[in-house]
Protein backbone atom coordinates (compact mmCIF):
# COMPACT_ATOMS: atom_id res chain seq x y z
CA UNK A 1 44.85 137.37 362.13
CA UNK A 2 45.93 134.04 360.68
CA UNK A 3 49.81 135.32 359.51
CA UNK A 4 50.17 137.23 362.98
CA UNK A 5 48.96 134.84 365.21
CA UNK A 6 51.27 132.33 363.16
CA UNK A 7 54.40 135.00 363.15
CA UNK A 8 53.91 135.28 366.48
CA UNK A 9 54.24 131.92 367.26
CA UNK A 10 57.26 131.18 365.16
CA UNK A 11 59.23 133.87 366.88
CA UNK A 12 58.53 132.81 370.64
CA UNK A 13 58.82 129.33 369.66
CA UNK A 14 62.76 130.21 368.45
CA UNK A 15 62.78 132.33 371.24
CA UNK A 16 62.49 129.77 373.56
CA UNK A 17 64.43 127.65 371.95
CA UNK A 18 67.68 129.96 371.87
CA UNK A 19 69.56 131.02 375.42
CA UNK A 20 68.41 133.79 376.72
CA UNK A 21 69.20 137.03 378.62
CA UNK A 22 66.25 137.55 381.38
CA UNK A 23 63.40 139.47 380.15
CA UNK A 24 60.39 139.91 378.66
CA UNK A 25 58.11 137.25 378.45
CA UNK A 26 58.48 136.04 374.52
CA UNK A 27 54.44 135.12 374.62
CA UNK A 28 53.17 138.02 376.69
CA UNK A 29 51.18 138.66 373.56
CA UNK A 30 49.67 135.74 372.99
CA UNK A 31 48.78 134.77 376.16
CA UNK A 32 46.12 136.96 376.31
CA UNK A 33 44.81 135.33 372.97
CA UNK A 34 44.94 132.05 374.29
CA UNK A 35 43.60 132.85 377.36
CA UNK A 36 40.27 134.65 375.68
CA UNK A 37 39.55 131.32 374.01
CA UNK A 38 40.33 129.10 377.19
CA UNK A 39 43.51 127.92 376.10
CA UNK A 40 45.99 127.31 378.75
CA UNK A 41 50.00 127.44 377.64
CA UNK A 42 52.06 125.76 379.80
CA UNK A 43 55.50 126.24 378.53
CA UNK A 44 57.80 125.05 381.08
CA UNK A 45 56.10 121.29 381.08
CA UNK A 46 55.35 120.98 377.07
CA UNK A 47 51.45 121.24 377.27
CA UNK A 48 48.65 123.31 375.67
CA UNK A 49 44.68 122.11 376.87
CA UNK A 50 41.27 123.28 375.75
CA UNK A 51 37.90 123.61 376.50
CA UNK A 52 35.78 120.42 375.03
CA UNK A 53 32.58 119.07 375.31
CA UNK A 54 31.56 115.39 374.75
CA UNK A 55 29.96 114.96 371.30
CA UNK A 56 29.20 111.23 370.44
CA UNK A 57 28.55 108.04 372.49
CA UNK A 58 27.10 106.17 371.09
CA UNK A 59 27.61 106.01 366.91
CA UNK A 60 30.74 105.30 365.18
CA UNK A 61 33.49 107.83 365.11
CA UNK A 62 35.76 109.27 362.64
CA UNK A 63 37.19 112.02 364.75
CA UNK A 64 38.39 112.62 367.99
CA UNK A 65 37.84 116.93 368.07
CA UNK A 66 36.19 119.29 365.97
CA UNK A 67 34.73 122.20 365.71
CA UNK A 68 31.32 123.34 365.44
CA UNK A 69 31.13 123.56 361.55
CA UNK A 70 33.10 120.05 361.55
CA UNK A 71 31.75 116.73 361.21
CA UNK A 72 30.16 116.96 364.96
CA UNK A 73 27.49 113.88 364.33
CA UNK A 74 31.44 111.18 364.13
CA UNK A 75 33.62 112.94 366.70
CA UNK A 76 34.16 111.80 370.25
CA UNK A 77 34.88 115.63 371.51
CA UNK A 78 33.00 119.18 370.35
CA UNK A 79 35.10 122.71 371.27
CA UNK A 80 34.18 126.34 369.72
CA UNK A 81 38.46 127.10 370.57
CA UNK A 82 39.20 128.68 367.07
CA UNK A 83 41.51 125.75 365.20
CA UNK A 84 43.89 128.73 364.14
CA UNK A 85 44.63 129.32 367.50
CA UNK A 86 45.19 125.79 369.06
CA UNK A 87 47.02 125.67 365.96
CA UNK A 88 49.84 128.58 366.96
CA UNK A 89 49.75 127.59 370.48
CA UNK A 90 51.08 124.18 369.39
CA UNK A 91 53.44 125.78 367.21
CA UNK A 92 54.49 127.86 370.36
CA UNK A 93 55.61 124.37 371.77
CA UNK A 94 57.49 123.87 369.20
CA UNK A 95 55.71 121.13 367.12
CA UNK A 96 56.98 121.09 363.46
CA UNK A 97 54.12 119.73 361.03
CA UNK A 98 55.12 115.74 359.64
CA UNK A 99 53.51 113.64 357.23
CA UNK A 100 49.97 112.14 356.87
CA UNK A 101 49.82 108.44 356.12
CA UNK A 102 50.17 107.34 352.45
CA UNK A 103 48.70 104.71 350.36
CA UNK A 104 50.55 103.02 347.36
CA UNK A 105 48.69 99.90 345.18
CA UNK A 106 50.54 97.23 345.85
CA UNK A 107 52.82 95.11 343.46
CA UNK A 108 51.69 92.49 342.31
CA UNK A 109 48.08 93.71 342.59
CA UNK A 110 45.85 91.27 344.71
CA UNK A 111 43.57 89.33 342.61
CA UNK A 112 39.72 89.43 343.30
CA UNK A 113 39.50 86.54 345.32
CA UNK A 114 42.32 87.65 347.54
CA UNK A 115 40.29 91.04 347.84
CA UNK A 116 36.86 89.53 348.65
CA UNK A 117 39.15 87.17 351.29
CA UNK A 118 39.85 90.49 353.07
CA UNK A 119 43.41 91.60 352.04
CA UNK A 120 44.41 94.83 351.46
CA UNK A 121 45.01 96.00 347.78
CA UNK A 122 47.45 98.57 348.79
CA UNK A 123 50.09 99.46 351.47
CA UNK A 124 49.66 102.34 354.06
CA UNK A 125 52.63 104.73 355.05
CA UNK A 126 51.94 105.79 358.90
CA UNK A 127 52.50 109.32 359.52
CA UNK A 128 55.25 110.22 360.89
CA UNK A 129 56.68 113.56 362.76
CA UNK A 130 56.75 115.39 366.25
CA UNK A 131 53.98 113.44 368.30
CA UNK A 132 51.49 114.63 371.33
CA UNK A 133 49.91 112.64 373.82
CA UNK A 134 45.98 113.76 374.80
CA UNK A 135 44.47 113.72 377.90
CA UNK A 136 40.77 114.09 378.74
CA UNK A 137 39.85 115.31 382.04
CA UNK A 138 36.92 116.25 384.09
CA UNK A 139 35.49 116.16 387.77
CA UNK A 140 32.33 114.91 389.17
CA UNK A 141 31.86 116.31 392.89
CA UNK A 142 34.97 115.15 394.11
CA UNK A 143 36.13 112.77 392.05
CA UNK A 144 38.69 113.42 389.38
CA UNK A 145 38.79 111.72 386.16
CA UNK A 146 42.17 111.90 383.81
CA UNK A 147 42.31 109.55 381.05
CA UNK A 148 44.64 108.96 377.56
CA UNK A 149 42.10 109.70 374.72
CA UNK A 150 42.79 106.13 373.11
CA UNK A 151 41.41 104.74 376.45
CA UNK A 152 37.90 106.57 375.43
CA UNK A 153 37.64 105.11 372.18
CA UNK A 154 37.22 101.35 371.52
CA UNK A 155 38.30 98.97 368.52
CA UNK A 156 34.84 97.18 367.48
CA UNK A 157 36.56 95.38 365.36
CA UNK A 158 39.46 94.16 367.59
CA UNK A 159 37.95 94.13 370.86
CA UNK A 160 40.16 96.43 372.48
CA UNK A 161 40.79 100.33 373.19
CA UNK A 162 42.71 102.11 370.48
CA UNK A 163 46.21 101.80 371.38
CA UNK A 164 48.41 104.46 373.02
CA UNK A 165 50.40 106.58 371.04
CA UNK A 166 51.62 109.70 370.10
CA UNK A 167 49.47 111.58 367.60
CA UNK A 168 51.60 113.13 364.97
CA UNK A 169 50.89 117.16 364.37
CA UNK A 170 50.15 117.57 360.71
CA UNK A 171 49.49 121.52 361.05
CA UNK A 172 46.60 121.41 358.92
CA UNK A 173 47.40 123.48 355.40
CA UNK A 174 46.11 126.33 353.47
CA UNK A 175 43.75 125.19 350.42
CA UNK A 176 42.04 127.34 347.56
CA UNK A 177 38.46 127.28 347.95
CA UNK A 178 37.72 128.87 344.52
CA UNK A 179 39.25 131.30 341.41
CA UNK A 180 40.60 134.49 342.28
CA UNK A 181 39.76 133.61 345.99
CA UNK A 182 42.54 133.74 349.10
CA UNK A 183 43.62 130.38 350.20
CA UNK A 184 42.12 129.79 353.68
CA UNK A 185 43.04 127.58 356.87
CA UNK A 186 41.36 124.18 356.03
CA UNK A 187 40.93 123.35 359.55
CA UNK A 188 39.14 126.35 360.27
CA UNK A 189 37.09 126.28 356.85
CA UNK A 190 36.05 122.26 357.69
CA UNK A 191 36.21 122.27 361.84
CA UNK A 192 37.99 118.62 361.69
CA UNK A 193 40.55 119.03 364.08
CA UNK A 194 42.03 115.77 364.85
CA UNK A 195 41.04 112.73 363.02
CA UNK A 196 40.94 108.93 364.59
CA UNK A 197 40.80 107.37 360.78
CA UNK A 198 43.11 107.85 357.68
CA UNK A 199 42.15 110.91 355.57
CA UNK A 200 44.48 111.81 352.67
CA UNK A 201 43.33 115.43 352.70
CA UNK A 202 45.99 116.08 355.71
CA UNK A 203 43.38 118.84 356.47
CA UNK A 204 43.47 118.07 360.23
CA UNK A 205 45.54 119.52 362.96
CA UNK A 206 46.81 116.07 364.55
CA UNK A 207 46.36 112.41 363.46
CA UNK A 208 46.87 109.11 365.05
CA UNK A 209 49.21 106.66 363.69
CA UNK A 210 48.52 103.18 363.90
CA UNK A 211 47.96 100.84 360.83
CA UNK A 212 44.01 100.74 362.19
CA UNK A 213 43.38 103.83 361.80
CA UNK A 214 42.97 103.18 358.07
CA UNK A 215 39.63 101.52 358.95
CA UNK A 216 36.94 104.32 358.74
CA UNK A 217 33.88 101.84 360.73
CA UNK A 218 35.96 100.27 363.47
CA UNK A 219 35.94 103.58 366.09
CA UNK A 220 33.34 104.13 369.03
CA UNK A 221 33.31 105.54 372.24
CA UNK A 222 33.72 103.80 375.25
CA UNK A 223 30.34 105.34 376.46
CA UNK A 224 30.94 103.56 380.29
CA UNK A 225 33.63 105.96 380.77
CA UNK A 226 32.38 109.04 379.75
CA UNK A 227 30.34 111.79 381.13
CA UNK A 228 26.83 112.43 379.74
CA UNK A 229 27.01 114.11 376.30
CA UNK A 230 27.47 117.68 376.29
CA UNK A 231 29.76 117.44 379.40
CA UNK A 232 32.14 119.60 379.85
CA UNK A 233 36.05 118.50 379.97
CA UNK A 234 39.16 119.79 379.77
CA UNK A 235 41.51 117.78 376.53
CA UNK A 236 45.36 118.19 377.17
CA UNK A 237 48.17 117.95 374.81
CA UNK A 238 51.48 117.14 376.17
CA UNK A 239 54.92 116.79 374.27
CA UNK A 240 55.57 113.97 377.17
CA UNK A 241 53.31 111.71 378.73
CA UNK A 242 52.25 113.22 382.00
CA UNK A 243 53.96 112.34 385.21
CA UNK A 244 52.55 110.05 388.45
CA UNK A 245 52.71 113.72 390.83
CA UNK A 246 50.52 115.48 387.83
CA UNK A 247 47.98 117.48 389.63
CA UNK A 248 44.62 115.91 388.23
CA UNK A 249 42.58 118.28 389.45
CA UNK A 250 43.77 121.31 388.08
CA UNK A 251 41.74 123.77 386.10
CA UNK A 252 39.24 120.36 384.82
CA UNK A 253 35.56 121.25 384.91
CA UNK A 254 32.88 120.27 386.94
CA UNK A 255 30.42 117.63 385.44
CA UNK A 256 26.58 117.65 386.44
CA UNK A 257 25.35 114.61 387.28
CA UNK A 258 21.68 115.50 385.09
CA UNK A 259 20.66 112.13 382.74
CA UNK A 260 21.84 112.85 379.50
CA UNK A 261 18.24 113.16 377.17
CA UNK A 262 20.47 111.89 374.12
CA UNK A 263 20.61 108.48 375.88
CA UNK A 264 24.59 108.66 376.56
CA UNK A 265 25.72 108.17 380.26
């Protein structure tokens, strides 16, 4: 599944990246892939979006999507899309996988007291690479709510939102689970899908890329501007930053107003 999904991807992504003749649609074939698990391809505007759910509100995060074997008790948004799948309908786009951040010890190394005063014994390498901006949408009777995913997610330590930007598509990697085993997707293995702090594994599909992100306990929702938990939304990942005359309203579910047990919004 993995190498045709992934074969199929890489040939309509140089398909439609090359002149051509009138004919066939290049991703006939995986559309109706996508389309089983909810995924919507949107070729001629750069975007791919998913079915989500709202996961945490109100505990500190360390990822912004994951699956339902992921870390699901630190992530901002929950979806059962298969990770291989989001995966090739990114690469479909396009996206080419970059580098995760880096950390070095710095030199000279800091002494103790310099440590203890709060600075940082080493130096951090942003990732770097093609870049996607997310979108998190959702109705609630007839309002329509569209927001960047940095303006869900708050800086505890700063006292601000996390800062727009373009996540950079790392593309996950393959990674030997055991001796005489086959190497496996890690994404799919570990359901971490896109991570808001610094993890040198790389085993995520997309990472931000700020120099904050190295702090694992600075991350929360900003629970006042979400739905309940469990809410459905729709999360949408553009190679641009959507336009003013974007149509809000399309395909984003419908939110129940029900309390949320959980003690979210």
């Amino acid at each position: 599944m993995r190498l045709t999904l992934l074969a199929l991807a890489s040939l309509a992504s140089f398909l439609l990246s090359h002149e051509q003749d009138p004919g066939p649609d290049p991703v006939a074939g995986l559309r109706e892939v996508f389309e089983a698990q909810g995924i919507d391809l949107d070729l001629d505007h750069g975007r791919v979006s998913i079915p989500a759910e709202v996961a945490v509100t109100n505990d500190l995060l360390e990822y912004l999507l994951v699956g339902p074997q992921g870390a699901a008790h630190e992530t901002l948004l929950l979806t059962d899309v298969d990770p291989e799948m989001l995966n090739a309908a990114l690469l479909t786009l396009g996206a080419k996988p970059g580098s995760n951040a880096d950390w070095a010890s710095k030199d000279p190394f800091p002494s103790q007291e310099e440590i203890d005063a709060g600075v940082l014994p080493y130096e951090v390498t942003l990732p770097q690479g093609d870049g996607f901006y997310l979108y998190v949408g959702w109705r609630e009777g007839d309002e329509v709510y569209l927001f960047r995913i940095e303006d869900l997610v708050r800086d505890r330590f700063r006292g601000r939102t996390l800062r727009r930007h373009a996540l950079i598509y790392l593309g996950s990697k393959m990674i030997q689970r055991g001796e005489d085993t086959p190497e496996v997707f890690a994404a799919a293995v570990n359901g971490n899908l896109i991570n808001v702090s610094f993890f040198r594994e790389a085993h995520t599909l997309l990472t931000t890329a700020l120099p904050e992100c190295v702090d694992q306990s600075a991350w929360l929702a900003n629970a006042w501007l979400l739905p309940q938990r469990g809410s459905e939304v729709r999360l949408i990942f553009s190679k641009q930053r959507l336009p003013l005359g974007f149509d809000k309203s399309a395909s984003l579910p419908l939110v129940s107003s029900a309390p949320d047990p959980g003690g979210g919004r």
